[in-house]
Protein backbone atom coordinates (compact mmCIF):
# COMPACT_ATOMS: atom_id res chain seq x y z
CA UNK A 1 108.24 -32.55 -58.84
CA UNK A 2 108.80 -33.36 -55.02
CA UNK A 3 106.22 -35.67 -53.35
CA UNK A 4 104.83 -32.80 -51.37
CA UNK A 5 103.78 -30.75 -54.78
CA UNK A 6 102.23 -34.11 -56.00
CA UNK A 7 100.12 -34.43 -52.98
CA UNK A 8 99.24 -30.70 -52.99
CA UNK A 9 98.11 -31.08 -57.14
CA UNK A 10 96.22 -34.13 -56.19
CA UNK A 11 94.32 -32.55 -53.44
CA UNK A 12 93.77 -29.33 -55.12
CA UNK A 13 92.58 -31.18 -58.30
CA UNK A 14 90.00 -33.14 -55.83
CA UNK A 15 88.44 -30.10 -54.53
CA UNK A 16 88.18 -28.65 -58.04
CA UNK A 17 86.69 -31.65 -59.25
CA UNK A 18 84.11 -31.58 -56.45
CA UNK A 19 83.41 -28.12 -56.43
CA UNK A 20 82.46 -28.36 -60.19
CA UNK A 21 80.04 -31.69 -58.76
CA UNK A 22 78.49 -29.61 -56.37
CA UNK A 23 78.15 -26.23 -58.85
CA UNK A 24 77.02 -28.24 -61.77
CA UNK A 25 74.59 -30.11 -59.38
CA UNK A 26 72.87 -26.53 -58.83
CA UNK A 27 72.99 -25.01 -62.12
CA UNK A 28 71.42 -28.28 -63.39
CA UNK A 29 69.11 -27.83 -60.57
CA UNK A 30 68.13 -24.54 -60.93
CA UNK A 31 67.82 -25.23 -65.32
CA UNK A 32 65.42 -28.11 -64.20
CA UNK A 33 63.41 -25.48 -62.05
CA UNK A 34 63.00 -23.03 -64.82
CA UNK A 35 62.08 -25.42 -67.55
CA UNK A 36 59.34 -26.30 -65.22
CA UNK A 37 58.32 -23.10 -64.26
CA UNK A 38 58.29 -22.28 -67.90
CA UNK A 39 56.35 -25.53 -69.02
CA UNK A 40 53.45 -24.62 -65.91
CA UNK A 41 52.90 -21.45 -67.55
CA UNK A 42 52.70 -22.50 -70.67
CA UNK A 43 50.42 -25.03 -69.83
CA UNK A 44 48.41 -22.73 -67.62
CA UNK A 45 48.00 -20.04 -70.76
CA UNK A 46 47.05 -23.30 -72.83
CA UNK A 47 44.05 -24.15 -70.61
CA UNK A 48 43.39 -20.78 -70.20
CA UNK A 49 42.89 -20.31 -73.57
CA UNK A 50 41.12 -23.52 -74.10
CA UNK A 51 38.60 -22.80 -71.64
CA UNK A 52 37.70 -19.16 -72.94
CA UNK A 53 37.32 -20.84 -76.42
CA UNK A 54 34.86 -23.77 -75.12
CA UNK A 55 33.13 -20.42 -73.26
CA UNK A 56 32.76 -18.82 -76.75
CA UNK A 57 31.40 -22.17 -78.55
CA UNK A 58 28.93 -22.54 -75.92
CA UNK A 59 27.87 -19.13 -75.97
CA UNK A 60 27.59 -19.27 -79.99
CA UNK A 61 25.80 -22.86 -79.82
CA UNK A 62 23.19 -20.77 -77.46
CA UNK A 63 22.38 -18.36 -80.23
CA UNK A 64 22.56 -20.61 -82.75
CA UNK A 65 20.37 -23.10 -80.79
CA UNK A 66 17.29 -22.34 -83.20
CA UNK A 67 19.03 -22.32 -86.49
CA UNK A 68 20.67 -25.58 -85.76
CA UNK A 69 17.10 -27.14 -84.91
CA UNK A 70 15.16 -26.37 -87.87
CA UNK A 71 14.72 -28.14 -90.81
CA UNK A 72 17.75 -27.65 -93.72
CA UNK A 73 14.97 -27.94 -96.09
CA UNK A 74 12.91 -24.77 -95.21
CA UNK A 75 14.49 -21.40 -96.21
CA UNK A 76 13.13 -18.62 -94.09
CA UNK A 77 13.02 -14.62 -95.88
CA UNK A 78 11.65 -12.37 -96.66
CA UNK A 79 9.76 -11.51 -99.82
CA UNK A 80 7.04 -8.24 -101.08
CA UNK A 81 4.62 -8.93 -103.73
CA UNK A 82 5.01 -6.85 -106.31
CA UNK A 83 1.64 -6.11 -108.78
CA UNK A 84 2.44 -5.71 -112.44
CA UNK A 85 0.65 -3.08 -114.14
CA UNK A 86 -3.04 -4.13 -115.64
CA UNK A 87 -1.44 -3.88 -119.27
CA UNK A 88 1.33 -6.10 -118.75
CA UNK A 89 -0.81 -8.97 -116.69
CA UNK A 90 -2.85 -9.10 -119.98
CA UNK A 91 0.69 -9.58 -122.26
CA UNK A 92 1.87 -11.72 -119.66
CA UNK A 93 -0.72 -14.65 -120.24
């Protein structure tokens, strides 16, 4: 191989090398760019969803509001008296 060719290889190889610098450079770039992208929307539906969840508590703490203040001892129904026949009152005694 004559001098010349060597020279030619070297610089050929050079520009090569730095083209695949500069091109890995951007695709590294541009990988860094959508991981982010993809990482702020994820975080953004995160929140989003967060925040319409704490909406829903606080809207179910509103209704609740009464039941959670009254006393766990007390149970509240409803109830019908019911008379027993005259005969069985009697038997019943």
């Amino acid at each position: 191989m004559s001098l010349l060719a060597r020279i030619l290889a070297a610089l050929v190889s050079a520009l090569a090398l730095a083209g695949a610098i500069v091109m890995g450079f951007f695709v590294g770039a541009a990988l860094v760019a959508i991981a982010l992208l993809g990482g702020l929307a994820l975080a953004g539906r995160l929140w989003w969803l967060r925040r319409k969840l704490a909406r829903a508590q606080r809207a179910g703490a509103q209704h609740a509001g009464a039941r959670r203040d009254a006393d766990p001892g007390i149970l509240e129904g409803e109830f019908h008296v019911v008379e027993a026949p005259s005969d069985e009152r009697h038997r019943l005694r």
